[in-house]
Protein backbone atom coordinates (compact mmCIF):
# COMPACT_ATOMS: atom_id res chain seq x y z
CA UNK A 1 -6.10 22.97 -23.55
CA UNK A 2 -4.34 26.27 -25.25
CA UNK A 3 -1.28 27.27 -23.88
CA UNK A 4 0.70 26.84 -20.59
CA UNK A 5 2.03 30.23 -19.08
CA UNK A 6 2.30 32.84 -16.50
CA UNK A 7 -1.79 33.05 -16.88
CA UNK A 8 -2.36 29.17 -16.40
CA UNK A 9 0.60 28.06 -14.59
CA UNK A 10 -1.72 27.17 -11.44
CA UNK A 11 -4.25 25.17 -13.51
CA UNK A 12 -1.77 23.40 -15.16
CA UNK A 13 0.21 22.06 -11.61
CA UNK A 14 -3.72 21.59 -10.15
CA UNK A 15 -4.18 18.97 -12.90
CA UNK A 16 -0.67 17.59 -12.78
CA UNK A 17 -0.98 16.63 -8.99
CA UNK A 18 -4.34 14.77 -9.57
CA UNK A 19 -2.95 11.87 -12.15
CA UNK A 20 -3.55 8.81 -10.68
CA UNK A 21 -0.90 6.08 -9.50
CA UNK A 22 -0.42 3.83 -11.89
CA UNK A 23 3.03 2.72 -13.95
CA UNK A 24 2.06 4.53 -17.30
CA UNK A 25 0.35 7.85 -17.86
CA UNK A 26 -0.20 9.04 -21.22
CA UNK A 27 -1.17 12.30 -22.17
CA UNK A 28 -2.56 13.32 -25.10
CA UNK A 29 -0.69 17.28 -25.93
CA UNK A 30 -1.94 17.56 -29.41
CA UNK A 31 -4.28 20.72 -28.68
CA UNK A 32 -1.63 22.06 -26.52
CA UNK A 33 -0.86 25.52 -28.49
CA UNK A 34 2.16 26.63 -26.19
CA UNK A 35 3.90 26.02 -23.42
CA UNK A 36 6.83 28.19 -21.41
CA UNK A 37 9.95 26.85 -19.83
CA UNK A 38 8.09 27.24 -16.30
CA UNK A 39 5.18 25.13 -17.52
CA UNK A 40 7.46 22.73 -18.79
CA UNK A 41 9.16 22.81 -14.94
CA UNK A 42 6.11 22.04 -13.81
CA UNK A 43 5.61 18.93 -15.46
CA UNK A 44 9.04 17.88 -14.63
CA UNK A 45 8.64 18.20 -10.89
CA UNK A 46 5.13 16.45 -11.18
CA UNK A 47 6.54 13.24 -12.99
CA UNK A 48 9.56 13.61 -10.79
CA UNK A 49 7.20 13.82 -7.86
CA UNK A 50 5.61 9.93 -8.93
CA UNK A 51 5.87 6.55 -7.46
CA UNK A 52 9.03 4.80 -8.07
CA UNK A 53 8.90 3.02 -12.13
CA UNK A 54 5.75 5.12 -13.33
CA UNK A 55 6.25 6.71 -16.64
CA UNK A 56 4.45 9.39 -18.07
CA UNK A 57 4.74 9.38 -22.00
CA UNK A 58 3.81 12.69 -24.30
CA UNK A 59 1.66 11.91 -26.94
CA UNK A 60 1.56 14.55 -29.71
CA UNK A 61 3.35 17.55 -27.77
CA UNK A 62 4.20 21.08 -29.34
CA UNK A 63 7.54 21.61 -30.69
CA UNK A 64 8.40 23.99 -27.98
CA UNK A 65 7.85 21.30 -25.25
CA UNK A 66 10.39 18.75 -27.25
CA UNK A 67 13.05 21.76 -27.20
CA UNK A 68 12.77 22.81 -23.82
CA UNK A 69 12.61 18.80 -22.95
CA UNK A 70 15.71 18.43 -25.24
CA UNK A 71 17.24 21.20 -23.88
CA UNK A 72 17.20 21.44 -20.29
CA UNK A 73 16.27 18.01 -19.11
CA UNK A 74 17.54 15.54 -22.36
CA UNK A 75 17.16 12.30 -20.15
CA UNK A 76 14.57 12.01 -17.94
CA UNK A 77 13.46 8.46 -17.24
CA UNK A 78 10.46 9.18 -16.01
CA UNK A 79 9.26 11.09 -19.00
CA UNK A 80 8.81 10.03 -22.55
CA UNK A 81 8.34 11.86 -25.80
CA UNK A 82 6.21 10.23 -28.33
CA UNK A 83 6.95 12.17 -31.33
CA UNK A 84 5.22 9.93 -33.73
């Protein structure tokens, strides 16, 4: 996957709106590189955007996504940090 920024931004909301409906979505981050605080919007609106009780849980993300997570959105219940 690389990195999430200005140049991917698009791509990155393109595969966020096609996760299917169902209650848990995990994604695997570990070969995510980088992302930026608008990436990380991004993903906020999209799991924001699901049906009522789904949860999408990080597997694996970069460091930058956990403090932009912990930062500007510490409790989302709709979103879950594996940091394992």
């Amino acid at each position: 996957m690389g990195q999430v920024d200005l140049a991917t931004h698009g791509s990155w909301r393109s595969a966020l709106a096609e996760l299917p409906s169902v209650p848990d979505i995990h994604l695997e981050l570990s070969e995510l590189t980088f992302i930026d605080t608008h990436g990380t919007l991004i993903l906020v609106e999209a799991t924001n955007q699901s049906a009522q009780g789904r949860r999408v849980v990080l597997h694996n993300p970069p460091v930058t996504l956990v403090r932009i997570l912990d930062l500007f959105w510490p409790s989302l219940p709709t979103l879950e940090v594996d940091r394992a």
